[in-house]
PDB file of N, CA and C in Angstrom:
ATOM      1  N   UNK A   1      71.771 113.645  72.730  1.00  0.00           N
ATOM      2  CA  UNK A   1      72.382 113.829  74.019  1.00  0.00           C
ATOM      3  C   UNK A   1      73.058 112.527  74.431  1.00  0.00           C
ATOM      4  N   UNK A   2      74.371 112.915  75.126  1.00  0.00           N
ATOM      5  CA  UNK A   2      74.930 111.695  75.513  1.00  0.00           C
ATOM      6  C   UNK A   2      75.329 111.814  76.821  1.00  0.00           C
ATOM      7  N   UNK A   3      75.814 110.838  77.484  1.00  0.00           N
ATOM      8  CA  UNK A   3      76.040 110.762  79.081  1.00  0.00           C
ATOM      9  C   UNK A   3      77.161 109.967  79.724  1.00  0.00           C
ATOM     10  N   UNK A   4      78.343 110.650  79.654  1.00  0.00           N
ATOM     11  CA  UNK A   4      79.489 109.744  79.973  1.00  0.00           C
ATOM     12  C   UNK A   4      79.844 109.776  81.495  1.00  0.00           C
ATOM     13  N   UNK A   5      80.225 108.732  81.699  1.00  0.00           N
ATOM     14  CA  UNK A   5      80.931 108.188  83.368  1.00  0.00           C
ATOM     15  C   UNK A   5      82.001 107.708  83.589  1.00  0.00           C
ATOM     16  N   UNK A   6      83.198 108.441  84.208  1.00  0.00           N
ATOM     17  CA  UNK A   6      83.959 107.785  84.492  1.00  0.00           C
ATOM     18  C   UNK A   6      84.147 106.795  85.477  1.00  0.00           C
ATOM     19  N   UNK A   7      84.693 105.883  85.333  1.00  0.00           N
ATOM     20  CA  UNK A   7      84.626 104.444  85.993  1.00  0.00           C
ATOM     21  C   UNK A   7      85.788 104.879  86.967  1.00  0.00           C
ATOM     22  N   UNK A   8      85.189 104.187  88.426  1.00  0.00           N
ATOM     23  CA  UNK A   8      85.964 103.919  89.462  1.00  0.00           C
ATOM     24  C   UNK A   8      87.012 102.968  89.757  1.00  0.00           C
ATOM     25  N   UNK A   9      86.727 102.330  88.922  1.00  0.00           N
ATOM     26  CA  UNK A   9      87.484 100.491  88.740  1.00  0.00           C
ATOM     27  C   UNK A   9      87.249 100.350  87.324  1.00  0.00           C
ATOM     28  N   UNK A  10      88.293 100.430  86.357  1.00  0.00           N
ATOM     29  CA  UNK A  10      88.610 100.261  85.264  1.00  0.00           C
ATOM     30  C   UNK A  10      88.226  98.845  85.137  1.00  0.00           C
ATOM     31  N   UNK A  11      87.669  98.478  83.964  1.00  0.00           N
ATOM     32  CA  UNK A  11      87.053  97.130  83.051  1.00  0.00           C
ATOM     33  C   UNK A  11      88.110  96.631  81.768  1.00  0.00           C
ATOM     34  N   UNK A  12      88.240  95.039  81.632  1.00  0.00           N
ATOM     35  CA  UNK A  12      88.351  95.274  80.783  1.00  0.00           C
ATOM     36  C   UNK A  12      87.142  94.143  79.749  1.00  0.00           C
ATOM     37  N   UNK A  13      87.938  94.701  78.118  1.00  0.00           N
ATOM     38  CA  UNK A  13      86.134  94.698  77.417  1.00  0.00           C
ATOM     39  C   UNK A  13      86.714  94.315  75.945  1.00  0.00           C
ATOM     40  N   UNK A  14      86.963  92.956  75.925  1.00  0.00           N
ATOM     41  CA  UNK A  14      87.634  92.819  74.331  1.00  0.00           C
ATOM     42  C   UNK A  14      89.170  93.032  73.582  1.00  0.00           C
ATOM     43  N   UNK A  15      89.841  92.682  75.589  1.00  0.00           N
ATOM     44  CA  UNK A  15      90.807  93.254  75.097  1.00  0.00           C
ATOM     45  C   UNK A  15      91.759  94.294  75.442  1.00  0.00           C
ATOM     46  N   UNK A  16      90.465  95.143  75.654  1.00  0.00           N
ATOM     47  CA  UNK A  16      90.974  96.904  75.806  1.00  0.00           C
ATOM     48  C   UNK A  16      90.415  97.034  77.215  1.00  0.00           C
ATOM     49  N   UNK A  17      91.228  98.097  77.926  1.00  0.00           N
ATOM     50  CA  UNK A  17      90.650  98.844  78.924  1.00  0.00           C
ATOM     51  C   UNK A  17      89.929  99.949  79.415  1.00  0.00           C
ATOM     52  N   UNK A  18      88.611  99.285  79.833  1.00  0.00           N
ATOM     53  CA  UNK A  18      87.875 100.589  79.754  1.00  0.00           C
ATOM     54  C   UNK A  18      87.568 101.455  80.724  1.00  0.00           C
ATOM     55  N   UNK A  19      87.895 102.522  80.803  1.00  0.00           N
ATOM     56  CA  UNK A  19      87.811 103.693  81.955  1.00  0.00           C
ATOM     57  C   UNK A  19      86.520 104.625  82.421  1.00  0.00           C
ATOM     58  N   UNK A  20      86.496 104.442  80.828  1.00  0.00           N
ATOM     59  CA  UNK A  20      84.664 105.500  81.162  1.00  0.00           C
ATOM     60  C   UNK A  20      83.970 104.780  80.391  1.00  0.00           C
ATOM     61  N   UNK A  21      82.760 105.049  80.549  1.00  0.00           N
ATOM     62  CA  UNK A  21      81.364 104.575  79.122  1.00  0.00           C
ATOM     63  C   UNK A  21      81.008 105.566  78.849  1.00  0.00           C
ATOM     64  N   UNK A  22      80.287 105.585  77.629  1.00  0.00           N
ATOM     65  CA  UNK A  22      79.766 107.358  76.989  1.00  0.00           C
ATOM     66  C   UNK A  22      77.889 106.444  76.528  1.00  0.00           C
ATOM     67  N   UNK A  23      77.147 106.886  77.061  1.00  0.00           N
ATOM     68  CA  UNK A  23      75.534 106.507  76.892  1.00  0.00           C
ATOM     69  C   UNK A  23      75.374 107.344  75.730  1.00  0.00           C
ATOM     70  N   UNK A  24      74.830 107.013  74.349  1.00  0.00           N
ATOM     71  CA  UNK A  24      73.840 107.923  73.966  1.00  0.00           C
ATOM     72  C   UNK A  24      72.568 107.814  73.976  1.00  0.00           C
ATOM     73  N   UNK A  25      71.837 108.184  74.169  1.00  0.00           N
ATOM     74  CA  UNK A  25      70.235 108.698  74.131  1.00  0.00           C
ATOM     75  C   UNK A  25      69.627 107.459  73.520  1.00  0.00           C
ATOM     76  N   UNK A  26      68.420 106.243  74.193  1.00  0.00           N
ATOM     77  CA  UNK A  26      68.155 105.889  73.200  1.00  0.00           C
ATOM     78  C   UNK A  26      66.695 105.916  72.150  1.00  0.00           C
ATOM     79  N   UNK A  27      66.408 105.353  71.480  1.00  0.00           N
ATOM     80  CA  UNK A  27      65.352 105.624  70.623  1.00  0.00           C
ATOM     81  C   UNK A  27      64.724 104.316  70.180  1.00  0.00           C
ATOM     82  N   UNK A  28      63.417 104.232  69.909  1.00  0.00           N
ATOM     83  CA  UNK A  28      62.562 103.513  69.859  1.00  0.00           C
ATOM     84  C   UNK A  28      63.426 102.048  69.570  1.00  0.00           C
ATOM     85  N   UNK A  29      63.760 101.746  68.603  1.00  0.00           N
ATOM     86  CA  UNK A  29      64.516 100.860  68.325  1.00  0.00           C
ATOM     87  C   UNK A  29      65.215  99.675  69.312  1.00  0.00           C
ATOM     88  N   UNK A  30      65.765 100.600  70.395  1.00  0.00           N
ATOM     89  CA  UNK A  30      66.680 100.258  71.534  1.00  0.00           C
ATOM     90  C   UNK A  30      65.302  99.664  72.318  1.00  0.00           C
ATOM     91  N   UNK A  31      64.444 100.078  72.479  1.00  0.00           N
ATOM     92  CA  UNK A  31      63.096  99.765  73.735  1.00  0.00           C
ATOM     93  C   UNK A  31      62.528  98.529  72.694  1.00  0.00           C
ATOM     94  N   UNK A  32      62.775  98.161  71.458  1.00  0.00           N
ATOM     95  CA  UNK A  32      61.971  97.453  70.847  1.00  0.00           C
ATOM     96  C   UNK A  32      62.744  96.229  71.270  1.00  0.00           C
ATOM     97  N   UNK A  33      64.496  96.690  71.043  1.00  0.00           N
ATOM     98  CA  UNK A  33      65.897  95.317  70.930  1.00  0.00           C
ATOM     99  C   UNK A  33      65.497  95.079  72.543  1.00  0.00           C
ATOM    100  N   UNK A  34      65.132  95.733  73.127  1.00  0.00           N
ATOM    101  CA  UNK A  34      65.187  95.548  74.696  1.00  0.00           C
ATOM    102  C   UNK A  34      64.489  95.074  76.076  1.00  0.00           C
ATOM    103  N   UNK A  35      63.744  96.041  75.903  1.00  0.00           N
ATOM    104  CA  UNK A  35      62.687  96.272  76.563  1.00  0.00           C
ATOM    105  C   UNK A  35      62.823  97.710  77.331  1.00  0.00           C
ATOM    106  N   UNK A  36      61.278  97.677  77.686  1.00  0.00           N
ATOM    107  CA  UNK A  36      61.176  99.111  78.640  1.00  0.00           C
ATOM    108  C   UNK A  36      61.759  98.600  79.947  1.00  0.00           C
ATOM    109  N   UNK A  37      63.061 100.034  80.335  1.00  0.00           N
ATOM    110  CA  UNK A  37      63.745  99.027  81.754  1.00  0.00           C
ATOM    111  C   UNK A  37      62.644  99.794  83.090  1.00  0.00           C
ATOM    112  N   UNK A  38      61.936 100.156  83.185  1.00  0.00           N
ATOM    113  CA  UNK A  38      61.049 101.121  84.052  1.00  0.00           C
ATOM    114  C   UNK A  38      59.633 100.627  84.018  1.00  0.00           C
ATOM    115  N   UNK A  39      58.859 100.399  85.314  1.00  0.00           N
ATOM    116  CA  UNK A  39      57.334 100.032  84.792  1.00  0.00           C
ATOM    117  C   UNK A  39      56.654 101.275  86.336  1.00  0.00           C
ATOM    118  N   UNK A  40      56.053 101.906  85.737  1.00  0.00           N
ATOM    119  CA  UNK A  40      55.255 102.542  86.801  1.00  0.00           C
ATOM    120  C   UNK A  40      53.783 102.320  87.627  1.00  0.00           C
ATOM    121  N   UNK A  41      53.818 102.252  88.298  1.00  0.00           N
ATOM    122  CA  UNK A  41      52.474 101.625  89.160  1.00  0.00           C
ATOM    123  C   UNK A  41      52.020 102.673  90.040  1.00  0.00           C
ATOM    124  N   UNK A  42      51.052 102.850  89.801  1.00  0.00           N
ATOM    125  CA  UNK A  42      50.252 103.754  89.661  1.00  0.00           C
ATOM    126  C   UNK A  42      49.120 103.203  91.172  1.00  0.00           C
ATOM    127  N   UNK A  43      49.232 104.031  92.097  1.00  0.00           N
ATOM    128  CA  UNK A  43      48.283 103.995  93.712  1.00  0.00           C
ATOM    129  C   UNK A  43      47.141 103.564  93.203  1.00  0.00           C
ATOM    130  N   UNK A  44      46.006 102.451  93.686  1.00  0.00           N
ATOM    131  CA  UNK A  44      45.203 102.395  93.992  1.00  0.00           C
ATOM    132  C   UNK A  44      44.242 101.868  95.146  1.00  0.00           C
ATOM    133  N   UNK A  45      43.153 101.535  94.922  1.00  0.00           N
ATOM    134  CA  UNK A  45      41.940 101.102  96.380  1.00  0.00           C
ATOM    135  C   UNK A  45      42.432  99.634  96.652  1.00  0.00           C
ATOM    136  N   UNK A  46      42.989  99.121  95.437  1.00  0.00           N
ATOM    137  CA  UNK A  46      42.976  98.127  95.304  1.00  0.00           C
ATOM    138  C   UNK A  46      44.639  97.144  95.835  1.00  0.00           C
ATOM    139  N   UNK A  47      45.825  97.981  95.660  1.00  0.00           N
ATOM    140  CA  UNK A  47      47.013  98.123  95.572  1.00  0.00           C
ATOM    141  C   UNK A  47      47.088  98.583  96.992  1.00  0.00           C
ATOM    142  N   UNK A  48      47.435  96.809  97.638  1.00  0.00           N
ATOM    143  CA  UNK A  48      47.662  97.849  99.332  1.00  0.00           C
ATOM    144  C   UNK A  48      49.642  98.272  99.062  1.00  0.00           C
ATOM    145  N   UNK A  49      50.354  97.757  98.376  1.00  0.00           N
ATOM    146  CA  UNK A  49      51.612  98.222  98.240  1.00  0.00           C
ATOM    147  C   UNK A  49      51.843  99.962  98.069  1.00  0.00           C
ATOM    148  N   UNK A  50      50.624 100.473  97.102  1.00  0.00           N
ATOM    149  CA  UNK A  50      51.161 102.046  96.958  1.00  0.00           C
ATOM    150  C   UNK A  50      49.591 102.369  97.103  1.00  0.00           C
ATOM    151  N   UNK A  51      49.888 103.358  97.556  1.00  0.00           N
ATOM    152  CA  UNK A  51      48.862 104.452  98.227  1.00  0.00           C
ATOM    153  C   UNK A  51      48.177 104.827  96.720  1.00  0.00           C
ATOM    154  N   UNK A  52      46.790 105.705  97.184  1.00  0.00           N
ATOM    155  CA  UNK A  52      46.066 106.119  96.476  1.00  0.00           C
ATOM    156  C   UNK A  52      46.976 107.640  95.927  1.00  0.00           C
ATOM    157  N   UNK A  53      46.780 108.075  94.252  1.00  0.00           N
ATOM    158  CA  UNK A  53      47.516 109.057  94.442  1.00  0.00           C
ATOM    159  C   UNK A  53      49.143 108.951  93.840  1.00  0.00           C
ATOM    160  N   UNK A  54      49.453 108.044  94.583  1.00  0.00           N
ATOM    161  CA  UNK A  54      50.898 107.804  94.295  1.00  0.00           C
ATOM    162  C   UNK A  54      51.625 106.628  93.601  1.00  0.00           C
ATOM    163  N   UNK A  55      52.602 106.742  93.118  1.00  0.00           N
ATOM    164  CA  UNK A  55      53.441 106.360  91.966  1.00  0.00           C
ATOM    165  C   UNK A  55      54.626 105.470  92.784  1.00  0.00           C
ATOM    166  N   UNK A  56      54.713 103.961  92.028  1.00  0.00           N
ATOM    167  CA  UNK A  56      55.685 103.092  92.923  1.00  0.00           C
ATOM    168  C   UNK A  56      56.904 102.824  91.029  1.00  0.00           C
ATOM    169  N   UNK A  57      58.261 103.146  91.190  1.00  0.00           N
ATOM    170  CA  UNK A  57      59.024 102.327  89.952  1.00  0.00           C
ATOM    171  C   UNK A  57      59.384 101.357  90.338  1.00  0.00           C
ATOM    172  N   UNK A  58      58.995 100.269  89.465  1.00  0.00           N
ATOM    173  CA  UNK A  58      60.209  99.349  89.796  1.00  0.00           C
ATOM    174  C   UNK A  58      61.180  99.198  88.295  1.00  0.00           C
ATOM    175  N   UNK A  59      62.058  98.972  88.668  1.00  0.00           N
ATOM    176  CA  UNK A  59      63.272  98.797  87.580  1.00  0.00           C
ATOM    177  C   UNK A  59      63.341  97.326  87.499  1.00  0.00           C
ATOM    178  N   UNK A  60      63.960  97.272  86.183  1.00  0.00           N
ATOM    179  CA  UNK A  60      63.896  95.743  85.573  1.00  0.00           C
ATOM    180  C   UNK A  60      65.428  95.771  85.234  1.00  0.00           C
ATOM    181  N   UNK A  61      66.294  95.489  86.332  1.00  0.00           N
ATOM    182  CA  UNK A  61      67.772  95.588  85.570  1.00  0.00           C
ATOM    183  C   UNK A  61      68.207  94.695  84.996  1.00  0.00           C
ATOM    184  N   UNK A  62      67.633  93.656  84.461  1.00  0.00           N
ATOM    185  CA  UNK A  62      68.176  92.831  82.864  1.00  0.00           C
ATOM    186  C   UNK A  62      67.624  94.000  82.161  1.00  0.00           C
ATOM    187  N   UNK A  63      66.579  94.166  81.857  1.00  0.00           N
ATOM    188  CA  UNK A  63      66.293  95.426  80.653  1.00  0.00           C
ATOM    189  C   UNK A  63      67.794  96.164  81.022  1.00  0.00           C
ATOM    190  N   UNK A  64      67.421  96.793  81.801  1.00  0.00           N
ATOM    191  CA  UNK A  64      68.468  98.445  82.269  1.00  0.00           C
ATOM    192  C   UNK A  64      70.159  97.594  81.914  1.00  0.00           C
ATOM    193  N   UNK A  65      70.521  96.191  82.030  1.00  0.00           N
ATOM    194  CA  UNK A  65      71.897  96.176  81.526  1.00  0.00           C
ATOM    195  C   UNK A  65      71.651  96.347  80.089  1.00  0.00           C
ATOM    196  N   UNK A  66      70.922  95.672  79.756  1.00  0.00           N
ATOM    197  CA  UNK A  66      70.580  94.991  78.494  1.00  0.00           C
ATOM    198  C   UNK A  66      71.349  96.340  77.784  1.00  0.00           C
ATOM    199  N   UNK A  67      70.560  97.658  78.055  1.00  0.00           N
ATOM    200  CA  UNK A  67      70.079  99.022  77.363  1.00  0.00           C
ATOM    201  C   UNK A  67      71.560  99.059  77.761  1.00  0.00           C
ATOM    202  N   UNK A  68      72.339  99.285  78.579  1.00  0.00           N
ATOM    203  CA  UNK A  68      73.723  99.967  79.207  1.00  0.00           C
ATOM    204  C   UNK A  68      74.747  99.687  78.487  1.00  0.00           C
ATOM    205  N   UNK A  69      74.507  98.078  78.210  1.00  0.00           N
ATOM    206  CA  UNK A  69      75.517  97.830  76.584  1.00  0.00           C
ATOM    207  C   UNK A  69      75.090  98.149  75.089  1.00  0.00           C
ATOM    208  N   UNK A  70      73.813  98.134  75.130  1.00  0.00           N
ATOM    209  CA  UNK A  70      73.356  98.767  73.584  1.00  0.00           C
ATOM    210  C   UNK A  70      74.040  99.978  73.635  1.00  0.00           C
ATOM    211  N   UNK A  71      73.366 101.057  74.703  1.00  0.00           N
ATOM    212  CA  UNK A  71      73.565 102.526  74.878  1.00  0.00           C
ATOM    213  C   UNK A  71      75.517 102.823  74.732  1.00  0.00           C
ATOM    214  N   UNK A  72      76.261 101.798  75.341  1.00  0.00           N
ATOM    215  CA  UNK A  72      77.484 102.412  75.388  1.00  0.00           C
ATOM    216  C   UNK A  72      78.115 101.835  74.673  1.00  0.00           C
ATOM    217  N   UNK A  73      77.766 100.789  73.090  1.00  0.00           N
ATOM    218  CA  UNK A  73      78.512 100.019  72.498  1.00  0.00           C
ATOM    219  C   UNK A  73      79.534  99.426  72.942  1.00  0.00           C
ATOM    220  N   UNK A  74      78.636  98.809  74.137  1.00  0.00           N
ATOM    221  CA  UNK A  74      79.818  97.330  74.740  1.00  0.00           C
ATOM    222  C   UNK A  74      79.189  96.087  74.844  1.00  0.00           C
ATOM    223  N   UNK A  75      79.698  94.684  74.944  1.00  0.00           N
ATOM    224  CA  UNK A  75      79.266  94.112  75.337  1.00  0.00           C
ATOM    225  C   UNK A  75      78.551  93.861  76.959  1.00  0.00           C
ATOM    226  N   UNK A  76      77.380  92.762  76.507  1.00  0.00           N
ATOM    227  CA  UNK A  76      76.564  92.954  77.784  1.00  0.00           C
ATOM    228  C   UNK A  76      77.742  92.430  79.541  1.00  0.00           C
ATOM    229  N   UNK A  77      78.367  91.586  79.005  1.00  0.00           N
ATOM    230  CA  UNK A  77      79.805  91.219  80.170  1.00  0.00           C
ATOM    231  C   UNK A  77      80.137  92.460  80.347  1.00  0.00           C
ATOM    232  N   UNK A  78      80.817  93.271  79.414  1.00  0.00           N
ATOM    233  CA  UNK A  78      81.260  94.580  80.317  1.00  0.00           C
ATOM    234  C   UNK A  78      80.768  95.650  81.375  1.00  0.00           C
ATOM    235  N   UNK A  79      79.909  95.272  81.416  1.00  0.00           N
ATOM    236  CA  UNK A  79      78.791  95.856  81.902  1.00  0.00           C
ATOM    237  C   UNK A  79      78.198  95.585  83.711  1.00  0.00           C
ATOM    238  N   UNK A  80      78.425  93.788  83.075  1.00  0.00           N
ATOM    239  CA  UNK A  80      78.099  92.837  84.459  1.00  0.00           C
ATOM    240  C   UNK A  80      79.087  92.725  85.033  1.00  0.00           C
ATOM    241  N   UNK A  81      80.710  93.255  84.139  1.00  0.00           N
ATOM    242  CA  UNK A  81      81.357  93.103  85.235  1.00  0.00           C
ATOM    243  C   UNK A  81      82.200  94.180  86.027  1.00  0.00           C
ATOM    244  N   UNK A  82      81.983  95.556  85.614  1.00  0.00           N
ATOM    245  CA  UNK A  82      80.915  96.932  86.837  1.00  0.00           C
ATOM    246  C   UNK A  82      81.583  96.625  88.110  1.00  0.00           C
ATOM    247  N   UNK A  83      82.156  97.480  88.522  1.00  0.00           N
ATOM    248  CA  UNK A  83      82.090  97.200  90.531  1.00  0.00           C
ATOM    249  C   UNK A  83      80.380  97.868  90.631  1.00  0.00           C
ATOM    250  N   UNK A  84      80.313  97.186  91.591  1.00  0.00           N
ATOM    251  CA  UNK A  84      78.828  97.807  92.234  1.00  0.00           C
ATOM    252  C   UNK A  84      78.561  99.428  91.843  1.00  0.00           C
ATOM    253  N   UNK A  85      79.594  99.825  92.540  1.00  0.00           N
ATOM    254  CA  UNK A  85      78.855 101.572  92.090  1.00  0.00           C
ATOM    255  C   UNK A  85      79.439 102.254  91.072  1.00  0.00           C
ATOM    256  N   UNK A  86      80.132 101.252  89.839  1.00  0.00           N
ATOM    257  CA  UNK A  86      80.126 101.734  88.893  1.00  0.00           C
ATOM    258  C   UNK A  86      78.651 101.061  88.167  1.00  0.00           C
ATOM    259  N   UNK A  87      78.629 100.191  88.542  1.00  0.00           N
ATOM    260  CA  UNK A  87      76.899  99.315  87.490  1.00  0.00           C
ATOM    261  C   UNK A  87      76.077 100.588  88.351  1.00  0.00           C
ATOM    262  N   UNK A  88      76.017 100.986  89.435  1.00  0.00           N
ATOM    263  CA  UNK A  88      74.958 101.386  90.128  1.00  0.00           C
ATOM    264  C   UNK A  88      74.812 102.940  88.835  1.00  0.00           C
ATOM    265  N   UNK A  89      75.890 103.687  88.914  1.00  0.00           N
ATOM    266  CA  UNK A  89      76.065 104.728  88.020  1.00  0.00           C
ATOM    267  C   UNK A  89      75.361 104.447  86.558  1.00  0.00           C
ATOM    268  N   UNK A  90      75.992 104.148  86.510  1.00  0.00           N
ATOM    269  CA  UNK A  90      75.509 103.794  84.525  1.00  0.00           C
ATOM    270  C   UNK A  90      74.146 102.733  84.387  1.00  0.00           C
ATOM    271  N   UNK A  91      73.271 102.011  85.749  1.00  0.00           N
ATOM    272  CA  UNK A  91      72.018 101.952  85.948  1.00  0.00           C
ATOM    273  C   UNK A  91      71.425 103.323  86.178  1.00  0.00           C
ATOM    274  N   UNK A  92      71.921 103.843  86.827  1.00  0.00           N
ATOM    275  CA  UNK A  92      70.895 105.324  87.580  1.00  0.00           C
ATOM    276  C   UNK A  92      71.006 106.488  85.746  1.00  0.00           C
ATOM    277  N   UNK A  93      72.474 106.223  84.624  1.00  0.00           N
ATOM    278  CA  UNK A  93      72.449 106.834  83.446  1.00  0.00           C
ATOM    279  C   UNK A  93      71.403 106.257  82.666  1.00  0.00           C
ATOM    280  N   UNK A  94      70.686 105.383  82.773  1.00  0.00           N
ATOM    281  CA  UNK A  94      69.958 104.724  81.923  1.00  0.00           C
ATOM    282  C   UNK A  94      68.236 104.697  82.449  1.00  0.00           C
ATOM    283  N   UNK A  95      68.216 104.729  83.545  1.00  0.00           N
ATOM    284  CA  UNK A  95      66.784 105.401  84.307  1.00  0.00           C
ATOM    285  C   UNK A  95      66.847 106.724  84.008  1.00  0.00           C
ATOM    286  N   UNK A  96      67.573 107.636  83.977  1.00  0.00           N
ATOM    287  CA  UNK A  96      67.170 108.475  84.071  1.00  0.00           C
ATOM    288  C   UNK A  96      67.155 109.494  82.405  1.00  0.00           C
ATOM    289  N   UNK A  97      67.265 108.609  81.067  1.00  0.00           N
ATOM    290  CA  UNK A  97      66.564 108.747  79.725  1.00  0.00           C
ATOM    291  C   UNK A  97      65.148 108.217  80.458  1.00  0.00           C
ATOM    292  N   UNK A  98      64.886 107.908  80.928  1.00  0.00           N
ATOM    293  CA  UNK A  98      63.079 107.701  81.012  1.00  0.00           C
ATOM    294  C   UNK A  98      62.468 108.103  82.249  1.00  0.00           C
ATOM    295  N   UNK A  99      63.116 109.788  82.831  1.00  0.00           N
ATOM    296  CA  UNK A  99      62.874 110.307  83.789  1.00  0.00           C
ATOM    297  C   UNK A  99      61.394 111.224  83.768  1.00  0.00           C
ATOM    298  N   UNK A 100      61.089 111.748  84.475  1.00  0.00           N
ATOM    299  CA  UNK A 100      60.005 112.572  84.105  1.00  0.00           C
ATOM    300  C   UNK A 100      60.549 114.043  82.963  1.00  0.00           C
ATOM    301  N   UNK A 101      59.684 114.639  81.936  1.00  0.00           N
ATOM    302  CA  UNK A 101      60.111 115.153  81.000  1.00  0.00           C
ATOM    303  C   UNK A 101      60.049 116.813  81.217  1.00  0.00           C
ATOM    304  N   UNK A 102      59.603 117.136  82.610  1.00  0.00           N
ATOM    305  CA  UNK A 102      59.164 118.271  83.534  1.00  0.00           C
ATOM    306  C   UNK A 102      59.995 118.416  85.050  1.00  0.00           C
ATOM    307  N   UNK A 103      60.852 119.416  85.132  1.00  0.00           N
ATOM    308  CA  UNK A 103      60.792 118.677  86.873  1.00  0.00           C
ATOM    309  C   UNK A 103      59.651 118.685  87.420  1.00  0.00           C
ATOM    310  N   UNK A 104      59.598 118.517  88.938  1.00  0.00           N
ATOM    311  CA  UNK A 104      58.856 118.744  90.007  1.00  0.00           C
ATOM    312  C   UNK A 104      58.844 119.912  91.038  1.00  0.00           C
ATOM    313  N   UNK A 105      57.720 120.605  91.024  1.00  0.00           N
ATOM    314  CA  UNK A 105      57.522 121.877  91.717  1.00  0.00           C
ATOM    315  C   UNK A 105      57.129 121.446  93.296  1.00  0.00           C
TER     316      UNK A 105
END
């Protein structure tokens, strides 16, 4: 599976101009070159930040660029240099390969 975005503010990246990015899916390999961009924290007695019960993400966006140029075979600059809600896009494409694997009822 792959996940393309067209860009709001064209990049350029080596040269060339780039309009969209295309994500593919990644696989162990990519989390090894990378890291995991997602850490979940998990409510406890102990954890006055998140409640008992409930689930806090935080995102690690050096991981999450890191993955955004592996994932779209670009360099990591092309990436950083994103208008805001194009990085915001192709961050939210890359959280969400490590979304829950069920929705929610």
């Amino acid at each position: 599976m792959s996940v393309k975005i067209e860009l709001s503010t064209p990049v350029m990246s080596e040269g060339a101009e780039i309009k969209s990015l295309e994500f593919r899916e990644p696989i162990g390999e990519d989390i090894v070159a990378c890291g995991y961009p997602v850490r979940i924290i998990m409510g406890s007695a102990t954890d006055p930040d998140v409640a008992v019960g409930e689930q806090k993400y935080d995102v690690n966006v050096t991981v999450a660029t890191k993955l955004a140029a592996r994932l779209a075979n670009v360099p990591p600059s092309t990436i950083k240099r994103l208008s805001l809600a194009d990085y915001q896009a192709a961050i939210g494409v890359i959280i969400g390969f490590f979304g829950q694997s069920e929705p929610e009822k």
